[in-house]
Structures are given as structure tokens and as C-alpha cells.
C-alpha atoms as a PDB file:
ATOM      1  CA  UNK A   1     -16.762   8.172   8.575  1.00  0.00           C
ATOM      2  CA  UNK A   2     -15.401   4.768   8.901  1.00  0.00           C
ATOM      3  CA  UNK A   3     -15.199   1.900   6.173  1.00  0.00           C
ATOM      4  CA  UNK A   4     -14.215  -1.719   6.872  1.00  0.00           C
ATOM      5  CA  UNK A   5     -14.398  -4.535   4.204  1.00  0.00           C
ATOM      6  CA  UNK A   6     -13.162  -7.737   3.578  1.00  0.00           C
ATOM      7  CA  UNK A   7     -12.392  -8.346   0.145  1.00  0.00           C
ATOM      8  CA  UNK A   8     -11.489 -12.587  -0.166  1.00  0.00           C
ATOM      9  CA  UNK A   9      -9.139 -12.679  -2.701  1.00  0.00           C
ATOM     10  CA  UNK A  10      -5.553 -13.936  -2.488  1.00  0.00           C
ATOM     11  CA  UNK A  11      -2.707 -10.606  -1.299  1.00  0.00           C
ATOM     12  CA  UNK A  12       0.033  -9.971  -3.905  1.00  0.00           C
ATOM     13  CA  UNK A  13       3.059  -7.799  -3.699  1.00  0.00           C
ATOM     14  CA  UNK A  14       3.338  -5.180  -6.224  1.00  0.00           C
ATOM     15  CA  UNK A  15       5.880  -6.201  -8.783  1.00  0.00           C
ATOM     16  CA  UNK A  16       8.546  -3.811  -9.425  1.00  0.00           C
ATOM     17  CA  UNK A  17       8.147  -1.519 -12.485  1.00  0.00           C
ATOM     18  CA  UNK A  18      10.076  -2.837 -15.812  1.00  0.00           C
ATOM     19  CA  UNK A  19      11.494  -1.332 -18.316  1.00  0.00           C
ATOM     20  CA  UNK A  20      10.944  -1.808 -21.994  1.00  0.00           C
ATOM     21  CA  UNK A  21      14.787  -2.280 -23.993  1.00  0.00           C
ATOM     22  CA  UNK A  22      13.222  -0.752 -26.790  1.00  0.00           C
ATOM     23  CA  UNK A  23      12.152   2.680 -25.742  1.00  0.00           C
ATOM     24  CA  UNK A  24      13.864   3.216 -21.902  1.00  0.00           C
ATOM     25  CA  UNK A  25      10.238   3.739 -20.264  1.00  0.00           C
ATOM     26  CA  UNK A  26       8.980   2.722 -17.479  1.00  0.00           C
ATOM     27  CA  UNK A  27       5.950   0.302 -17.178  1.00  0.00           C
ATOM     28  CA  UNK A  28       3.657  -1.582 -14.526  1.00  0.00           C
ATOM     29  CA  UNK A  29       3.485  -5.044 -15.491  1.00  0.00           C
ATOM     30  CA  UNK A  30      -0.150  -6.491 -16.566  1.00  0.00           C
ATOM     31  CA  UNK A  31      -0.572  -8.826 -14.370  1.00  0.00           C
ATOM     32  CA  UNK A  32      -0.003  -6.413 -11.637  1.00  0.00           C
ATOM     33  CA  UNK A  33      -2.656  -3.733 -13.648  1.00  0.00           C
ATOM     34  CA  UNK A  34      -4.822  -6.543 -13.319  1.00  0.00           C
ATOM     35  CA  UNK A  35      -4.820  -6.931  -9.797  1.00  0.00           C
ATOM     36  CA  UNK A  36      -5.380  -3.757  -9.142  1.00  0.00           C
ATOM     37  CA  UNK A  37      -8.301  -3.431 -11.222  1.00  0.00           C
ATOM     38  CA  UNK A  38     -10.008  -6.654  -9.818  1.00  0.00           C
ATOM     39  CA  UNK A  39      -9.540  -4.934  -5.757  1.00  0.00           C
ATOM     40  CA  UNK A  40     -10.402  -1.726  -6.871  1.00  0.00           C
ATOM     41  CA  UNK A  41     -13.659  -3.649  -8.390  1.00  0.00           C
ATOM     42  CA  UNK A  42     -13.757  -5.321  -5.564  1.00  0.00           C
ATOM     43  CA  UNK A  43     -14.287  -2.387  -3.426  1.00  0.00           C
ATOM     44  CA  UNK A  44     -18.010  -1.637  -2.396  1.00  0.00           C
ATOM     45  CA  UNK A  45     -17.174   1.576   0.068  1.00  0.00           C
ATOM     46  CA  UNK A  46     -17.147   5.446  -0.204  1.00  0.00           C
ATOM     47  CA  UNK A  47     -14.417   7.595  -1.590  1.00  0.00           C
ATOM     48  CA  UNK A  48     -12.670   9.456   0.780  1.00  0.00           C
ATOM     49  CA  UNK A  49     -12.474  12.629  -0.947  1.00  0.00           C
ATOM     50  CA  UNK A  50     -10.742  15.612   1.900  1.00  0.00           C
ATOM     51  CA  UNK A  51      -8.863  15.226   4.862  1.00  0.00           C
ATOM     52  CA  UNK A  52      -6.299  13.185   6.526  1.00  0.00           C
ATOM     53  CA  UNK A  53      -7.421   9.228   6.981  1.00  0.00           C
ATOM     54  CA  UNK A  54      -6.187   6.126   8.425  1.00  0.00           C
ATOM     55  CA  UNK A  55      -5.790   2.767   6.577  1.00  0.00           C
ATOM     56  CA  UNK A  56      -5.259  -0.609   8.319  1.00  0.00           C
ATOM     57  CA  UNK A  57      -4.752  -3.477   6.142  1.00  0.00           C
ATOM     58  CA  UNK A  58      -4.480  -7.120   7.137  1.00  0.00           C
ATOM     59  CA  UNK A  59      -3.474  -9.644   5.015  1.00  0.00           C
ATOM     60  CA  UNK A  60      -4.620 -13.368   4.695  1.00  0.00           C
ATOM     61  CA  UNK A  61      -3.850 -16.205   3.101  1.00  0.00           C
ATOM     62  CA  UNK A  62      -7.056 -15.784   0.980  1.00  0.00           C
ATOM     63  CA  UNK A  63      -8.522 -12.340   2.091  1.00  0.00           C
ATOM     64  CA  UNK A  64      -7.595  -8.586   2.705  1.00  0.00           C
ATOM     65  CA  UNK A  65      -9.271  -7.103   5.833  1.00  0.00           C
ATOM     66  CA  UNK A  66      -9.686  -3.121   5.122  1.00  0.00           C
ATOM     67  CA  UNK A  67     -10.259  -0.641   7.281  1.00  0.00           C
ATOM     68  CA  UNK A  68     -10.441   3.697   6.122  1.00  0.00           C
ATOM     69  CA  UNK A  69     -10.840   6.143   8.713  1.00  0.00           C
ATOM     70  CA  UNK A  70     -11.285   9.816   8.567  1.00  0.00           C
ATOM     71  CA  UNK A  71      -8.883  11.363  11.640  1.00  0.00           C
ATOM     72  CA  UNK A  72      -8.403  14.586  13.085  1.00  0.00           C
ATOM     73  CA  UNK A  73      -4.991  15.612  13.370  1.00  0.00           C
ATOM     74  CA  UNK A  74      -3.623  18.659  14.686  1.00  0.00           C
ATOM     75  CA  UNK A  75      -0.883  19.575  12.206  1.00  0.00           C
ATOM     76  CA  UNK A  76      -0.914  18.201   8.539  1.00  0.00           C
ATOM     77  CA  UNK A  77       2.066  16.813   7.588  1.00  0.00           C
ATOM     78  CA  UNK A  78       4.440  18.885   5.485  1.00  0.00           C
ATOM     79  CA  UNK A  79       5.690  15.510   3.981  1.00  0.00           C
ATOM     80  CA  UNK A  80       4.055  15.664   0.653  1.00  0.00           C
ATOM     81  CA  UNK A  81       5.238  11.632  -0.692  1.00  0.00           C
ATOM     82  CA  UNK A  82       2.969   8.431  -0.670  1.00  0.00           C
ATOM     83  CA  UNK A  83       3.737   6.827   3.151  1.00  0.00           C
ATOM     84  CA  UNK A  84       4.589   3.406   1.878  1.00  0.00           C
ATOM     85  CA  UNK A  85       7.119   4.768  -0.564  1.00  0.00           C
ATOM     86  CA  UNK A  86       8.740   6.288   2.626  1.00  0.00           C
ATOM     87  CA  UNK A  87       8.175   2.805   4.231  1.00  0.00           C
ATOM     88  CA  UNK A  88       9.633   0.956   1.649  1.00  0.00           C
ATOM     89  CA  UNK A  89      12.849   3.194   0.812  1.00  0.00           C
ATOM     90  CA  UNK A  90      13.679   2.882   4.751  1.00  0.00           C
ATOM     91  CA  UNK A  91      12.954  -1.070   4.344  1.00  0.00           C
ATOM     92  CA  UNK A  92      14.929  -1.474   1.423  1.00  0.00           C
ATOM     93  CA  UNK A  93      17.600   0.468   3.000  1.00  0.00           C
ATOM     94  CA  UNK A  94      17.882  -1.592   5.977  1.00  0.00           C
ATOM     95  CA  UNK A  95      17.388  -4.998   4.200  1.00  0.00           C
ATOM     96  CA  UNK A  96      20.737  -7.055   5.103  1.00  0.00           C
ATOM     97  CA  UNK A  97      21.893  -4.655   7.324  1.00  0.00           C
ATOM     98  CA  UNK A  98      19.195  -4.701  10.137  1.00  0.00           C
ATOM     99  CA  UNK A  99      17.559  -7.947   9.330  1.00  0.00           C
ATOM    100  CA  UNK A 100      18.110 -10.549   6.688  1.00  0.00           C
ATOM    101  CA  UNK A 101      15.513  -9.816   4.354  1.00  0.00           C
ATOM    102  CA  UNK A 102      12.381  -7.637   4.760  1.00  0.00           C
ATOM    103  CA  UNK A 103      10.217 -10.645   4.219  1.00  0.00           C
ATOM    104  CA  UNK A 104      10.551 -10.841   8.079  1.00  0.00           C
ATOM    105  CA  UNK A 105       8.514  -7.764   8.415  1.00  0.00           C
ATOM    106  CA  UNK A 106       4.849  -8.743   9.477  1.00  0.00           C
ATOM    107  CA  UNK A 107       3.502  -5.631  11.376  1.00  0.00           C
ATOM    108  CA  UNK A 108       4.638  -2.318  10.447  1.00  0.00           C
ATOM    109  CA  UNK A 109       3.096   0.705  11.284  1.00  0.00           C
ATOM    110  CA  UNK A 110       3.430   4.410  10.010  1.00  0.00           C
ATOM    111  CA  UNK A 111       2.394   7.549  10.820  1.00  0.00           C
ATOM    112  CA  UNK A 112       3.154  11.043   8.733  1.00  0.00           C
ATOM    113  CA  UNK A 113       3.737  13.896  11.033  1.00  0.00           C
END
């Protein structure tokens, strides 16, 4: 099954999580909750329920080009973490040292093997 959508609304980076003084936890911001409640609103295709998938996502000035695969793959991966938190602990790691500032990133690709 394949998936692709456009969904024309402005991209936003996810915020960092804060942390209330009061109590010590953790929380998503609400403007960031928000956002992420309006795309997943905004999304009009089928829930991918088994199985490995692909995602491609291209960002616009003013639109979000999505694409969800199902793939065959011939192992399954025995890492068991979200990819882009991989993605972005390697980014963040290499910010300064590798490139200025990760802001210059405008392709990446990953793959879980």
C-alpha cells in the first residue's frame, strides 16, 4: 500500500520539551500539541497498522509533501528506538564539530538495519 498527501500548511520544528520549576516534569509545549493535532487532522490516509514502512517527507515553505510506504525487508531491525531520535542524537552530536550548525542539513536520509 502506498499513501502520498500534501497537507498545505506551514512546517515547524518540534520545540524541545520544558520543564515545569514547580514539579521537575517534563512537558510538550502547547503550541507544539497544537500542531500536531491540526497535521494529524489534517491527515486523510490509512493507518499503517503491521510491518516495516517507508516515510518521505518534503518540506515547503507553505506545504508538507507525504509519502508512507509498506516495504519488504529481509531482516527487521533489532534497533528498537524512533529513527529520528537516532538522527537527531548523531546531528546534535556533530553540530560544531562537523558543520556549523545543523540548520545546514537539507536532505538527510535514514535507514534502520
Amino acid at each position: 500500500m502506498i499513501h502520498k498527501q500534501t497537507i498545505f500548511i506551514r512546517p515547524l520544528a518540534k520545540v524541545r520539551p520544558r520543564v515545569n520549576t514547580k514539579t521537575g516534569c517534563a512537558y510538550t509545549p502547547k503550541a507544539t500539541r497544537d500542531y500536531e493535532k491540526l497535521l494529524a487532522s489534517l491527515y486523510k490516509g490509512p493507518k499503517f497498522t503491521e510491518g516495516p514502512i517507508s516515510v518521505e517527507l518534503i518540506y515547503d515553505i507553505s506545504k508538507i509533501e507525504i509519502t508512507i510506504e509498506d516495504v519488504v525487508v529481509d531482516t527487521p531491525s533489532k534497533l528498537a528506538g524512533d529513527i529520528d531520535n537516532y538522527a537527531k542524537s548523531i546531528l546534535d552530536a556533530l553540530n560544531h564539530v562537523a558543520f556549523t550548525d545543523d540548520k545546514q542539513v537539507v536532505n538527510l536520509k535514514l535507514e534502520k538495519k
